[in-house]
Protein backbone atom coordinates (compact mmCIF):
# COMPACT_ATOMS: atom_id res chain seq x y z
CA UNK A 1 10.29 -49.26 -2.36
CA UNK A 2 6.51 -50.07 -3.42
CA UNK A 3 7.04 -53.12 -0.89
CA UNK A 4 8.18 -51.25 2.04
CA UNK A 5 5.30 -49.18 1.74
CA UNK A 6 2.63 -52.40 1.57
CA UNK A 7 4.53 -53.19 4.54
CA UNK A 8 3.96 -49.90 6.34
CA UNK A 9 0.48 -49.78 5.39
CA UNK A 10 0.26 -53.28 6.60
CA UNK A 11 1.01 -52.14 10.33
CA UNK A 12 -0.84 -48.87 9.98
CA UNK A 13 -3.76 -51.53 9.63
CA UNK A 14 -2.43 -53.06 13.03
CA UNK A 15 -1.86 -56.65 10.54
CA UNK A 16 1.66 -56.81 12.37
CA UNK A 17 1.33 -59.75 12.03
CA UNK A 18 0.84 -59.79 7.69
CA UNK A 19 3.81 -57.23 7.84
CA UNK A 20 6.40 -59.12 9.36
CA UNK A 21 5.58 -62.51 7.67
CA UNK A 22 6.07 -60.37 4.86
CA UNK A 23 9.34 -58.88 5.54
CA UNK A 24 10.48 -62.45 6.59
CA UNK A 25 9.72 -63.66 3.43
CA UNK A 26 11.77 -61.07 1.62
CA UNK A 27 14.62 -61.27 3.72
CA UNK A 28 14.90 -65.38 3.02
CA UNK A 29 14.82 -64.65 -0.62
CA UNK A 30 13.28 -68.09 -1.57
CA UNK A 31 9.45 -66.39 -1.58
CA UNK A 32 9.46 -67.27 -5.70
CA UNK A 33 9.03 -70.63 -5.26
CA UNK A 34 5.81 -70.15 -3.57
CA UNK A 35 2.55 -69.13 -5.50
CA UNK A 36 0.60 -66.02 -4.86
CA UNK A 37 -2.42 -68.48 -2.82
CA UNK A 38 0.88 -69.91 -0.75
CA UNK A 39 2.44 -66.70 0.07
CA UNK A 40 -0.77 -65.26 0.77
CA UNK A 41 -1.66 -67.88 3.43
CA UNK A 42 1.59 -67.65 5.32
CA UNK A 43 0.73 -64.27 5.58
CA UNK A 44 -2.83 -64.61 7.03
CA UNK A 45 -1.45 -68.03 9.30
CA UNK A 46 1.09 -65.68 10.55
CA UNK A 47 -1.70 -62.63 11.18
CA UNK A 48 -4.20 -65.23 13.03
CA UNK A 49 -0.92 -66.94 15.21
CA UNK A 50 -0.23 -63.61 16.14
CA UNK A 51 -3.99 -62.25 16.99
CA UNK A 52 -4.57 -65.68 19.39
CA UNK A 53 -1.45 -65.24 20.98
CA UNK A 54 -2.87 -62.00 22.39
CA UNK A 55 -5.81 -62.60 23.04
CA UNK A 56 -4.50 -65.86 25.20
CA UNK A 57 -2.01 -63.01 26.65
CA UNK A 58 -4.94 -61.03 27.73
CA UNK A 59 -7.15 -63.79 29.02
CA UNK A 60 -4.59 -64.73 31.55
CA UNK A 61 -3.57 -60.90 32.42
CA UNK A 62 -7.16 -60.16 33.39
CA UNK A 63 -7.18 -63.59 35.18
CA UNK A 64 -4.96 -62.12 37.72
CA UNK A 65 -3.36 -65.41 38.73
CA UNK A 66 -1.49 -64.93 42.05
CA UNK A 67 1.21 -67.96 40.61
CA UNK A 68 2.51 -67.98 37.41
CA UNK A 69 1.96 -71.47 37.26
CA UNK A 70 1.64 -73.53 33.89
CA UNK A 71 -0.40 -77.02 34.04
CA UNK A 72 2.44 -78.99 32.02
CA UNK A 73 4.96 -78.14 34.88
CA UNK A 74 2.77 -79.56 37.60
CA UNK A 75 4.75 -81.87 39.53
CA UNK A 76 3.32 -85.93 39.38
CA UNK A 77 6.01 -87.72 40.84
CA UNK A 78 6.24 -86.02 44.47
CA UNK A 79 3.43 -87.83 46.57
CA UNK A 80 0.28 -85.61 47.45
CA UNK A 81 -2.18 -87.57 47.10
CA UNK A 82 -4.15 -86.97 44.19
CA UNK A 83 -4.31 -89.61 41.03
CA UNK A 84 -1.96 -88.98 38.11
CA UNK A 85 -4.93 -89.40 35.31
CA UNK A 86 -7.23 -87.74 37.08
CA UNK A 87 -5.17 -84.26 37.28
CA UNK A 88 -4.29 -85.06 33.42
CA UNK A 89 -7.75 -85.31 32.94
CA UNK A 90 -8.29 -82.27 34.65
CA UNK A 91 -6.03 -80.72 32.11
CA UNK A 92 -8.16 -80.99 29.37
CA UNK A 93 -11.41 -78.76 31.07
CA UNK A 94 -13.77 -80.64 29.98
CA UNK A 95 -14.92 -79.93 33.99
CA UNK A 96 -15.25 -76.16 33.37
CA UNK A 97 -16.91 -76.42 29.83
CA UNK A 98 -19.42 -78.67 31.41
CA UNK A 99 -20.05 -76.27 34.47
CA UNK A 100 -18.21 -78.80 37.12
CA UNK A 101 -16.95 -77.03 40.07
CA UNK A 102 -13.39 -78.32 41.62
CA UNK A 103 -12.60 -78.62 45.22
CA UNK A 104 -8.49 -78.97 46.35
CA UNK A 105 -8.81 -79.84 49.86
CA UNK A 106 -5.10 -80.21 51.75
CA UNK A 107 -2.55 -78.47 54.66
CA UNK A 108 -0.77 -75.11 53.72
CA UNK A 109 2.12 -75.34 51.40
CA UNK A 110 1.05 -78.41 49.52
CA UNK A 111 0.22 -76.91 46.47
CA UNK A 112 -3.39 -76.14 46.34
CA UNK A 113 -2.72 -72.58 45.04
CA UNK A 114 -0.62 -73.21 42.35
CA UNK A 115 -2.06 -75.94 41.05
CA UNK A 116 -5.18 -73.83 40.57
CA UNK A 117 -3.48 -71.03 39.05
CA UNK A 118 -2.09 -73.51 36.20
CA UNK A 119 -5.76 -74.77 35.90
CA UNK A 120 -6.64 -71.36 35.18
CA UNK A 121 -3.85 -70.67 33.36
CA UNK A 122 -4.35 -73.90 30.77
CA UNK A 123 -8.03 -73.05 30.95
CA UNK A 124 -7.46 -69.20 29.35
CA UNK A 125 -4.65 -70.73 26.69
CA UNK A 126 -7.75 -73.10 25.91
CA UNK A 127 -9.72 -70.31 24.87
CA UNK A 128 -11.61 -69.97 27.95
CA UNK A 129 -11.58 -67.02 30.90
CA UNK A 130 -10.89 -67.26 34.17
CA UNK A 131 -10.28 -65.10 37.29
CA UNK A 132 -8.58 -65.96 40.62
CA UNK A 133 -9.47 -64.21 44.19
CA UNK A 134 -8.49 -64.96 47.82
CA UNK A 135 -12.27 -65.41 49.35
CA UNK A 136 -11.18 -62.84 52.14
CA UNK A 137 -10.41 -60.06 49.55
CA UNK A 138 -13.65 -61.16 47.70
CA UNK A 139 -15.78 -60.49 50.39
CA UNK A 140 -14.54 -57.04 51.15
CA UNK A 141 -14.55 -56.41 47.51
CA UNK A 142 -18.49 -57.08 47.51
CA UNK A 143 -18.71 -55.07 51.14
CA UNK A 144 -17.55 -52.10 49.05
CA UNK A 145 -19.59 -52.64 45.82
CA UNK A 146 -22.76 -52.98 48.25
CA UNK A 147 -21.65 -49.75 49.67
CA UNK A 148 -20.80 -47.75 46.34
CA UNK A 149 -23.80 -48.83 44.44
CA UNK A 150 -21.83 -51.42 41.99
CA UNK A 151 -22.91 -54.60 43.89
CA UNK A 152 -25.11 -55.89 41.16
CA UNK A 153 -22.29 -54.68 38.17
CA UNK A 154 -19.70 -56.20 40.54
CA UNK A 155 -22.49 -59.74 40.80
CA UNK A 156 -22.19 -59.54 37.12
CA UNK A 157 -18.91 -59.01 36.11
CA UNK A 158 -18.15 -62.52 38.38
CA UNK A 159 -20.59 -64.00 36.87
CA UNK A 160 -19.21 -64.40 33.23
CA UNK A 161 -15.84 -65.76 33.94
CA UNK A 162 -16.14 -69.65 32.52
CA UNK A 163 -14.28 -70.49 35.88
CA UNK A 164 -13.76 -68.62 38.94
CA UNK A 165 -10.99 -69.36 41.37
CA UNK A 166 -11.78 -68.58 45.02
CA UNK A 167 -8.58 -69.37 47.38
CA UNK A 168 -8.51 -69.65 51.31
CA UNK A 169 -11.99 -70.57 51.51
CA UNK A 170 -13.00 -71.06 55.24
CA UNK A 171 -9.98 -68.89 57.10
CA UNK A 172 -13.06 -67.46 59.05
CA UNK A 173 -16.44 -67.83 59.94
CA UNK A 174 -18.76 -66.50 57.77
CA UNK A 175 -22.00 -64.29 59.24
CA UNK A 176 -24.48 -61.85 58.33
CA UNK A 177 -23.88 -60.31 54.76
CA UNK A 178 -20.94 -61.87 53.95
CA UNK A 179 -22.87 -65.57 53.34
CA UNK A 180 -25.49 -64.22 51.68
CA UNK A 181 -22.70 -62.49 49.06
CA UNK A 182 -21.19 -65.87 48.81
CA UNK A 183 -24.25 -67.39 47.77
CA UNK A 184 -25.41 -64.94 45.73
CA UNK A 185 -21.78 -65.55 43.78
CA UNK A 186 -22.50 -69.10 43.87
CA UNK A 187 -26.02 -68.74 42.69
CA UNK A 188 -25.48 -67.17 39.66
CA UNK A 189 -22.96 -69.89 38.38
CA UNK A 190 -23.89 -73.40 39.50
CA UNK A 191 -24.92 -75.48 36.33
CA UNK A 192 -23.32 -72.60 33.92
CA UNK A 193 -19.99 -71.55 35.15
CA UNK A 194 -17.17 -73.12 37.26
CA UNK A 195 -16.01 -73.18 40.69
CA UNK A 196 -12.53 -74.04 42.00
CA UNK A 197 -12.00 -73.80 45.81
CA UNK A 198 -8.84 -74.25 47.94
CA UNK A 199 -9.04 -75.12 51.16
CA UNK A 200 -7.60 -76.25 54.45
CA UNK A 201 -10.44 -76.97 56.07
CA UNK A 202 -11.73 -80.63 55.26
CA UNK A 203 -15.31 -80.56 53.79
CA UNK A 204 -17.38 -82.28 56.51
CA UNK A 205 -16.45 -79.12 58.51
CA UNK A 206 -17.46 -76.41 55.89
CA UNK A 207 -21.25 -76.59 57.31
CA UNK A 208 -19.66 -74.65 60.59
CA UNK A 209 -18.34 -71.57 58.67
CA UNK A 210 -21.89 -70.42 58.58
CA UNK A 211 -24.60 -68.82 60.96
CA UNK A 212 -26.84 -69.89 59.44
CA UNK A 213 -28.21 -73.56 58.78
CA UNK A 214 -30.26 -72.45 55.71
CA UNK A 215 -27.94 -70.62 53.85
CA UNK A 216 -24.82 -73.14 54.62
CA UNK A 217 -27.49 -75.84 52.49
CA UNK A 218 -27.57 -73.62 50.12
CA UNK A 219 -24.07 -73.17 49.58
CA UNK A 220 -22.43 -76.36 50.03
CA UNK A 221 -25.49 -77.72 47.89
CA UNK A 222 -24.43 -75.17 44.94
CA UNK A 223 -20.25 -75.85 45.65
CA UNK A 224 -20.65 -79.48 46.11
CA UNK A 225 -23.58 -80.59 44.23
CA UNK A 226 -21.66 -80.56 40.94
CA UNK A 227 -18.09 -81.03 42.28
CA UNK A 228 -14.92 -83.34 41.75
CA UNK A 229 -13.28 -83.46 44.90
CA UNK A 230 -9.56 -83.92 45.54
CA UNK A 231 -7.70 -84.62 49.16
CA UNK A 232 -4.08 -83.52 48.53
CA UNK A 233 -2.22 -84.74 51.30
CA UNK A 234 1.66 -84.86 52.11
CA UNK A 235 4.73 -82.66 53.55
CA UNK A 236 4.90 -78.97 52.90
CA UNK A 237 6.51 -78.25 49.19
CA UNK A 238 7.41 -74.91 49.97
């Protein structure tokens, strides 16, 4: 009886966790054999397991990852391209901790998307955060915020993800406010926090989205500057 109510108190406590390594270890029976110090760290193992699997969980909710794409699933063997060891490489994120920015280049339906999705997918199981956002959506997203008052919050709140994932870069030209948002965006992160773009549009043509000369230095300087660049290539996957 005394145990059931340790346990109770135990999730009162939100240790979940403690409580059911606890009532595991009563239902196998063979919890004697173990000393108190044993016993006491399956609990805690059990409690911090537990703890970092939802805090990964909530890392890659608030990602908002339009594919549910994980990195060990990407396919090698169909031919798009890109070198085997350097997307295993890739893997790791040694790129984002260092502040690298990532550029998929490559026709619709190749991949680009998910592919970036299980970057920032393995990237937020790594401890790190991430957030995906069509660059269409992003821009009217910052049209409002300029409107409402929250630009600068809304500056900010990009600003902190370790990597930021901006798909369907260059469907449209970009004038007037809108590329002066996108540098401001890409301002605040170069050297600090990373970039990964998808694209259709090869690079030596992204200097045309723009209106203006200055500002299109200033953003390819900021996106490309620091970048590992990949040209995916090959029939449509999907």
């Amino acid at each position: 009886m005394m145990i059931q109510q340790t346990i109770e108190k135990l999730r009162n406590l939100r240790l979940s966790g403690m409580a059911d390594a606890l009532a595991r270890q009563l239902e196998t029976g063979n919890s004697s054999e173990l000393t108190f110090e044993e016993r006491l760290s399956l609990l805690v193992d059990q409690e911090w397991t537990l703890r970092l699997e939802r805090r990964t969980n909530r890392r890659i909710k608030q990602a908002q990852l339009r594919a549910d794409a994980a990195f060990e699933d990407i396919d090698l063997k169909t031919p798009r391209g890109f070198d085997r060891e350097k997307i295993l490489e890739l893997g790791h994120c040694r790129w984002i901790q260092a502040g690298r920015n990532l550029i998929l280049t490559g026709p619709t339906g190749i991949g680009k998307t998910w592919i970036a999705c299980a970057l920032g997918n393995k990237a937020c199981r790594l401890g790190m955060t991430a957030h995906y956002v069509r660059v269409p959506r992003l821009l009217e997203i910052l049209k409002i915020a300029r409107g409402d008052g929250t630009y600068l919050k809304t500056l900010e709140k990009l600003m902190k993800y370790d990597l930021l994932i901006l798909d369907d870069w260059g469907l449209s030209r970009y004038r007037g406010e809108m590329q002066n948002a996108l540098l401001e965006v890409l301002d605040d992160r170069v050297g600090r926090r990373s970039v990964l773009v998808t694209t259709q549009l090869p690079v030596k043509k992204w200097h045309d989205l723009f209106d203006e000369p200055t500002v299109a230095d200033a953003i390819l300087d900021r996106l490309l500057g620091p970048s590992i660049q990949i040209k995916m290539k090959g029939d449509s996957l999907r």
